[in-house]
N, C-alpha and C. Protein backbone atom coordinates (compact mmCIF):
# COMPACT_ATOMS: atom_id res chain seq x y z
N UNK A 1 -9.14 10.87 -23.49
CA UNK A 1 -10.57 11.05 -23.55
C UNK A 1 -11.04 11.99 -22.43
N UNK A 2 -10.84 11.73 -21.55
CA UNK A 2 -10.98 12.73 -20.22
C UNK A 2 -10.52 14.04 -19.98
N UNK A 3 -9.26 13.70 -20.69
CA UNK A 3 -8.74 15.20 -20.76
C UNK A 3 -9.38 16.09 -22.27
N UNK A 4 -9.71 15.18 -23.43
CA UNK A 4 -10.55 15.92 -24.22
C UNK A 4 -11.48 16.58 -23.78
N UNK A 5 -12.77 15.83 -23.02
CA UNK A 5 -13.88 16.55 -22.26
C UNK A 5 -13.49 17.67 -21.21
N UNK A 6 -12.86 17.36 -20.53
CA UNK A 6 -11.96 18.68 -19.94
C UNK A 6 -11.75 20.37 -20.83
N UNK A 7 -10.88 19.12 -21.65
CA UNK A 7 -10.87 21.11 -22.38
C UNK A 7 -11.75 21.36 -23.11
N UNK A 8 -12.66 20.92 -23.61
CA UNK A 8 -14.09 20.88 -23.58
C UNK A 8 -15.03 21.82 -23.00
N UNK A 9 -15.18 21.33 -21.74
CA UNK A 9 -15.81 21.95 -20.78
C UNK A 9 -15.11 23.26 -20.87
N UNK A 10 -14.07 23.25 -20.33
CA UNK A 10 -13.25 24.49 -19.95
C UNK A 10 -13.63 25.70 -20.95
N UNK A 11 -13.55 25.43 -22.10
CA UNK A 11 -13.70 26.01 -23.44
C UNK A 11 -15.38 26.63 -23.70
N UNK A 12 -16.48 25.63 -23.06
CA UNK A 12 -17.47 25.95 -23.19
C UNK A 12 -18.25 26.74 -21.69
N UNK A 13 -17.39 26.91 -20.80
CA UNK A 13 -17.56 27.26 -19.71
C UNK A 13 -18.21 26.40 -18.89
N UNK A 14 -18.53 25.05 -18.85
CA UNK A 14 -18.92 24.16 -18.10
C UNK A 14 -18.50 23.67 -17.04
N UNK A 15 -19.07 24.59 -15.83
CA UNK A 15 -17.75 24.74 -14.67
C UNK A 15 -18.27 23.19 -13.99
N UNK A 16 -20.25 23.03 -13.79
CA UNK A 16 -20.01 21.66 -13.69
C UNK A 16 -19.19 20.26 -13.45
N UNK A 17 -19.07 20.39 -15.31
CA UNK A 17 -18.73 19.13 -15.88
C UNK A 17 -17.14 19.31 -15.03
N UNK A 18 -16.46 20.23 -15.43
CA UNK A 18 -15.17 20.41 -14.86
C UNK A 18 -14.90 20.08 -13.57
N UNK A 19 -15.82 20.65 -12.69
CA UNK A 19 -15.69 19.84 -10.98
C UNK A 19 -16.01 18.75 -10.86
N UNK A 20 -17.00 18.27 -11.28
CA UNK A 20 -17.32 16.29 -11.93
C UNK A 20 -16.08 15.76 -11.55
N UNK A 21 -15.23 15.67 -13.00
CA UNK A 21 -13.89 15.39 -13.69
C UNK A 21 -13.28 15.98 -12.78
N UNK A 22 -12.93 16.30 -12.20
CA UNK A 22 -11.29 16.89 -10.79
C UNK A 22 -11.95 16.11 -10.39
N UNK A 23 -13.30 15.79 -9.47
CA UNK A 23 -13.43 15.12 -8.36
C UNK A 23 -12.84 13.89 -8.68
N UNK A 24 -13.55 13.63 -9.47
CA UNK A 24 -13.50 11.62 -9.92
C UNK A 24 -12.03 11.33 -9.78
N UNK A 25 -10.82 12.58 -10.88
CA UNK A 25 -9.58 12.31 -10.78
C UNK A 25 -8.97 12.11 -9.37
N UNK A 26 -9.34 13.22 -8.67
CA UNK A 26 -8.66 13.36 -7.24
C UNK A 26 -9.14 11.90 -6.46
N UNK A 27 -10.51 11.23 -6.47
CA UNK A 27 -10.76 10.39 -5.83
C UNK A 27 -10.16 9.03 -5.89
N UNK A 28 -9.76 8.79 -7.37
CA UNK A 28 -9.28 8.05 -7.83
C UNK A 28 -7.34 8.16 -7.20
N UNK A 29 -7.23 9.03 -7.30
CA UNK A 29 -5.38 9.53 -7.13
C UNK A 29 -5.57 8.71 -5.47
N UNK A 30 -6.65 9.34 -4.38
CA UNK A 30 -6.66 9.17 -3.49
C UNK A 30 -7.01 7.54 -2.80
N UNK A 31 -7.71 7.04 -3.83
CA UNK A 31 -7.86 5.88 -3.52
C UNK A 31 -6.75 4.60 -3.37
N UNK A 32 -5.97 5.13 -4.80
CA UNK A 32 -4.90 4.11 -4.79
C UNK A 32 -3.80 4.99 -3.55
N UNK A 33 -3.77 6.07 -2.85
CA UNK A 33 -2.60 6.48 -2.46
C UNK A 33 -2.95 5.94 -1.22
N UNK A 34 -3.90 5.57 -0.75
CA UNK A 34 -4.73 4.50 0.79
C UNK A 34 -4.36 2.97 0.41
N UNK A 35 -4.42 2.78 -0.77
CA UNK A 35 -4.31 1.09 -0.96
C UNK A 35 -2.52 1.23 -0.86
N UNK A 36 -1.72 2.08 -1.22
CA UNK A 36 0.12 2.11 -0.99
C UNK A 36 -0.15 2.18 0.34
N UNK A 37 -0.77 2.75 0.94
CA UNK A 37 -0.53 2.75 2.20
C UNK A 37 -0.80 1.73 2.78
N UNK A 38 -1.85 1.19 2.93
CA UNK A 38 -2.55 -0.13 3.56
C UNK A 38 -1.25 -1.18 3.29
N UNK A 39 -1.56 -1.39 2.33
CA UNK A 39 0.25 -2.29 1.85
C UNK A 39 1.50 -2.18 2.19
N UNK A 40 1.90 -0.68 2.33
CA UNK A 40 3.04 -0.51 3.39
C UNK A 40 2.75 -0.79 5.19
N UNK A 41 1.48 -0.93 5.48
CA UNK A 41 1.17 -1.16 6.69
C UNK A 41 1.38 -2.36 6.97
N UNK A 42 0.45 -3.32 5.78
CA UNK A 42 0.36 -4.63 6.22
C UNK A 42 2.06 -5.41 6.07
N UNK A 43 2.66 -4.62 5.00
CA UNK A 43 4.20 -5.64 5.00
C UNK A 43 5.70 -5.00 6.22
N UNK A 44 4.78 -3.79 6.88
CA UNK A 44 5.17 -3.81 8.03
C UNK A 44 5.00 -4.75 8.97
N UNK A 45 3.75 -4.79 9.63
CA UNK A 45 3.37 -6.35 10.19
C UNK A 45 3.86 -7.04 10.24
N UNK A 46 3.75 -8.16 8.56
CA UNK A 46 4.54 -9.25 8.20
C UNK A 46 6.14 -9.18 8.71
N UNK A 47 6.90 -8.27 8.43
CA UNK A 47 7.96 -8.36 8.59
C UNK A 47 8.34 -8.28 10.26
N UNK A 48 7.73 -7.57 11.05
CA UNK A 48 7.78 -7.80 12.98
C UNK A 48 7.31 -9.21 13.37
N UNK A 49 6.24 -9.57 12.53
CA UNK A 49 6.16 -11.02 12.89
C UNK A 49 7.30 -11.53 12.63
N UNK A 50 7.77 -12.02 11.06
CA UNK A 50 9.17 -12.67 10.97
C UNK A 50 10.27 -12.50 11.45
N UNK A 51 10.39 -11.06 12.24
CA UNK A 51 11.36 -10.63 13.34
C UNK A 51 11.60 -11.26 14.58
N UNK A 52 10.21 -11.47 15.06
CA UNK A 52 9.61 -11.94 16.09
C UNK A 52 10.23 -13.62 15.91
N UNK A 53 9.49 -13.97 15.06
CA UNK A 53 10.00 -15.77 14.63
C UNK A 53 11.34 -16.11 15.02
N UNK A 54 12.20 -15.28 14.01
CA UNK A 54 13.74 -15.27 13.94
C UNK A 54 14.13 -14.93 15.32
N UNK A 55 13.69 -14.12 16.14
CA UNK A 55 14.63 -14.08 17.44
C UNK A 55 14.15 -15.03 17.92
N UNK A 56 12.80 -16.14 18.20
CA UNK A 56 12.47 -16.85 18.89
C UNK A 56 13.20 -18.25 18.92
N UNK A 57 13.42 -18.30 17.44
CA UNK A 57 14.35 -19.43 16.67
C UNK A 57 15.64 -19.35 17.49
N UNK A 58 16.47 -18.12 17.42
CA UNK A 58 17.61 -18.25 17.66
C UNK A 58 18.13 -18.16 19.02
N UNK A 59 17.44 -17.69 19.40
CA UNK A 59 16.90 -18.03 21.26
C UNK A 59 16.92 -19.24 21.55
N UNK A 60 15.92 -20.02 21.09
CA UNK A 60 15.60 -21.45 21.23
C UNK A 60 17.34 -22.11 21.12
N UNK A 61 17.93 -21.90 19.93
CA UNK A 61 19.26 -22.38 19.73
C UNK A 61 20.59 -21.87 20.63
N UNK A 62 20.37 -20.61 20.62
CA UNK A 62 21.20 -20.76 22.00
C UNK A 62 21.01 -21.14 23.63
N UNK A 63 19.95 -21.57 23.71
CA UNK A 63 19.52 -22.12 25.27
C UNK A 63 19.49 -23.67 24.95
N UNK A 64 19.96 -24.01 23.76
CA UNK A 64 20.07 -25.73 23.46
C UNK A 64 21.56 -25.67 22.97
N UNK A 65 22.34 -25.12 22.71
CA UNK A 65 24.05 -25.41 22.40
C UNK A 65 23.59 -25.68 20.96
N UNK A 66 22.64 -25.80 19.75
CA UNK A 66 22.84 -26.02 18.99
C UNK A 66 23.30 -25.29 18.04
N UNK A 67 23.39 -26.07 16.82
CA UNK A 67 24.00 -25.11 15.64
C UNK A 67 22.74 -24.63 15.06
N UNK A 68 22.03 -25.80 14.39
CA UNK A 68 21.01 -25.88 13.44
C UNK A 68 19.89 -26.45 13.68
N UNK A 69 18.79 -26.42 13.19
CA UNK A 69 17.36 -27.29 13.98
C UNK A 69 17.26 -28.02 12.81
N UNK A 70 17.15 -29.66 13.15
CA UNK A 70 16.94 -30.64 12.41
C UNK A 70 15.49 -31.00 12.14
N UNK A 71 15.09 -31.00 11.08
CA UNK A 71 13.50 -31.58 10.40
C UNK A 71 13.39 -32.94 10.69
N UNK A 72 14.13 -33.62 11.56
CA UNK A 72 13.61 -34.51 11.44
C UNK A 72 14.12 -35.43 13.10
């Protein structure tokens, strides 16, 4: 549909309508390429925290001789 109106425009010389339609596309391309990013940011994070955890854990176990940490 979008690309119908496109060649549309193009065809009728509607330079307008044509910069409209790029913008919206490009804004759109750009929007989701910030939300990949944001998401590769935030599961960066996550994962230095659980880095963080895991050495703290295993720290803890070697300054106690243990093997394993018991739940109970």
């Amino acid at each position: 549909m979008i690309l119908r109106r496109l060649a549309e425009a193009v065809r009728t010389r509607n330079w307008f309508t044509v910069g409209i339609l790029l913008i919206v596309v490009l804004g759109i391309f750009i929007g989701l390429q910030v939300d990949d990013w944001n998401e590769a940011r935030k599961s960066a994070a996550r994962e230095g925290h659980y880095l963080e955890r895991i050495q703290a854990d295993l720290l803890l176990l070697r300054m106690t001789g243990r093997r394993s940490i018991s739940t109970g």
